[in-house]
Protein backbone atom coordinates (compact mmCIF):
# COMPACT_ATOMS: atom_id res chain seq x y z
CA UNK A 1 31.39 31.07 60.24
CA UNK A 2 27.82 30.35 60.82
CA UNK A 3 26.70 26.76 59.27
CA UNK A 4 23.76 28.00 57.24
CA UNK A 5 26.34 30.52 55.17
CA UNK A 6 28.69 27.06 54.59
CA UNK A 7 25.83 24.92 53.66
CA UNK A 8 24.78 28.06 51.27
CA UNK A 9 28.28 28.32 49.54
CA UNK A 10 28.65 24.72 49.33
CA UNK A 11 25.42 24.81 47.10
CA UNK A 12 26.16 27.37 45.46
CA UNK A 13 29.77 26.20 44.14
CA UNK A 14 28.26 22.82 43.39
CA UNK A 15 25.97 24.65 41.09
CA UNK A 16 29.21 26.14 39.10
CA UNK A 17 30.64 22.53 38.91
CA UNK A 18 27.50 21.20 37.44
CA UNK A 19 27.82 20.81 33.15
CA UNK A 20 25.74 23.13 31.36
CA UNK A 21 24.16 20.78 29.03
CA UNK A 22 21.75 23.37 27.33
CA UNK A 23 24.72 25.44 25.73
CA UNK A 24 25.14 22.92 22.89
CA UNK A 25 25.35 23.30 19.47
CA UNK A 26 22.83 21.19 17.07
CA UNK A 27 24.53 20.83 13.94
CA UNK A 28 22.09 19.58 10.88
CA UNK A 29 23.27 17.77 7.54
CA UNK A 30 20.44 17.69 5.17
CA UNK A 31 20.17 14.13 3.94
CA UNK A 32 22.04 13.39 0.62
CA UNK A 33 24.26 16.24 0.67
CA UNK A 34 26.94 15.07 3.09
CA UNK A 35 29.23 14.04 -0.62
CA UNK A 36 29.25 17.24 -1.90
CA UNK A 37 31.07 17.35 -5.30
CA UNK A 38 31.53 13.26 -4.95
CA UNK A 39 27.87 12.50 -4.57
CA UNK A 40 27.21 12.07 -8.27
CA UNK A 41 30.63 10.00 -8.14
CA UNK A 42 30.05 6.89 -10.67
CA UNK A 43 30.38 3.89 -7.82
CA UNK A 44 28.79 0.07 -8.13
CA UNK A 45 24.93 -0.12 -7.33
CA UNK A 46 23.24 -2.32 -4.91
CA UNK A 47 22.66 -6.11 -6.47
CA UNK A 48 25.84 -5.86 -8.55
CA UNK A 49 27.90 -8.91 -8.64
CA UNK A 50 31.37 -9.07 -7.55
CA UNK A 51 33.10 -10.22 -10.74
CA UNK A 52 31.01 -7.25 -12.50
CA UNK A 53 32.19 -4.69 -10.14
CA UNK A 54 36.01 -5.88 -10.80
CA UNK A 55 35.00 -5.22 -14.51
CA UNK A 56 34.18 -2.21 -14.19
CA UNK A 57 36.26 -0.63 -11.03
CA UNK A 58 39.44 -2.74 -11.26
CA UNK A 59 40.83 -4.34 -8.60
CA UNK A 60 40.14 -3.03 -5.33
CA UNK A 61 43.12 -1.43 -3.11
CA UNK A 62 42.18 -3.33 -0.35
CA UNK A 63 39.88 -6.32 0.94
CA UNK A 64 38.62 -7.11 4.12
CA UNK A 65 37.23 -10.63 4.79
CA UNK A 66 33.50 -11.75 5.38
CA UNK A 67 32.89 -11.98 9.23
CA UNK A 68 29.28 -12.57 10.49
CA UNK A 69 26.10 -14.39 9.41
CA UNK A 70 25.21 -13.37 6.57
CA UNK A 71 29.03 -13.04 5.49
CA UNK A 72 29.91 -9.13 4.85
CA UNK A 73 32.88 -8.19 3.36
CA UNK A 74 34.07 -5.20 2.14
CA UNK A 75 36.74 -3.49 -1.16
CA UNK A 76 38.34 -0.34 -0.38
CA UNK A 77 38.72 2.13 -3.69
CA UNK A 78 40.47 5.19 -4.03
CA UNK A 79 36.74 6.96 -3.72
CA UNK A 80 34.44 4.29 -2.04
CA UNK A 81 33.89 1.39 -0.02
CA UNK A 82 31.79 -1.40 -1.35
CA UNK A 83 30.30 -4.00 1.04
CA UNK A 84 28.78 -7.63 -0.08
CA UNK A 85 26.16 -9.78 1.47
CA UNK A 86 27.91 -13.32 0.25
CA UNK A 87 29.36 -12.01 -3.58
CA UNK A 88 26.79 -9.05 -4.82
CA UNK A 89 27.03 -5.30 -3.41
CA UNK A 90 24.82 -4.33 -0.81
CA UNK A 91 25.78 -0.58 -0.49
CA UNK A 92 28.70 1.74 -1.37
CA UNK A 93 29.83 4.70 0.96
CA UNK A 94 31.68 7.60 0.31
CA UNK A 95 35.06 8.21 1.80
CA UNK A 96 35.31 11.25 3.68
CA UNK A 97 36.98 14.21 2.17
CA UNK A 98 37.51 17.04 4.69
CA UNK A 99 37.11 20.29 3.77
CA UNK A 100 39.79 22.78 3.57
């Protein structure tokens, strides 16, 4: 077989093997919707203080313990996460709930 018809298959097959990057599929969330139904879910608001947020949501089902500097710890509810900064809420996040 002549060496210009190997070197042209050889090309060729590498250009098979090669990912096609430009067939993807861009999927887009608009912001604030990704809670659906839960997004209006009653859940403690930044600045809150820990003893206020066992007031009012009960005892968590779960704690994990501050690591880092500052310390950030976090309560697991049936809903929601809540993470601290030292003892007051920082932010809240939504479990996910897949769709069925």
């Amino acid at each position: 077989m002549n060496p210009t018809k190997i070197c042209n298959c050889l090309m060729l097959l590498s250009l098979c093997c090669i990912p096609h990057f430009g067939i993807a599929q861009t999927i887009q969330i608009p912001v604030a919707s990704q809670g659906g139904a839960h997004a209006t879910l009653d859940r403690p608001q930044t600045g809150l203080s820990g003893e206020a947020v066992l007031e009012r949501f009960g005892e968590p089902l779960n704690t994990t313990p501050a690591v880092g500097e500052p310390p950030i710890s976090r309560w697991e509810y049936a809903e929601f996460y809540v993470y601290f900064e030292y003892s007051h809420v920082v932010h809240t996040v939504l479990k996910h709930k897949p769709t069925r």
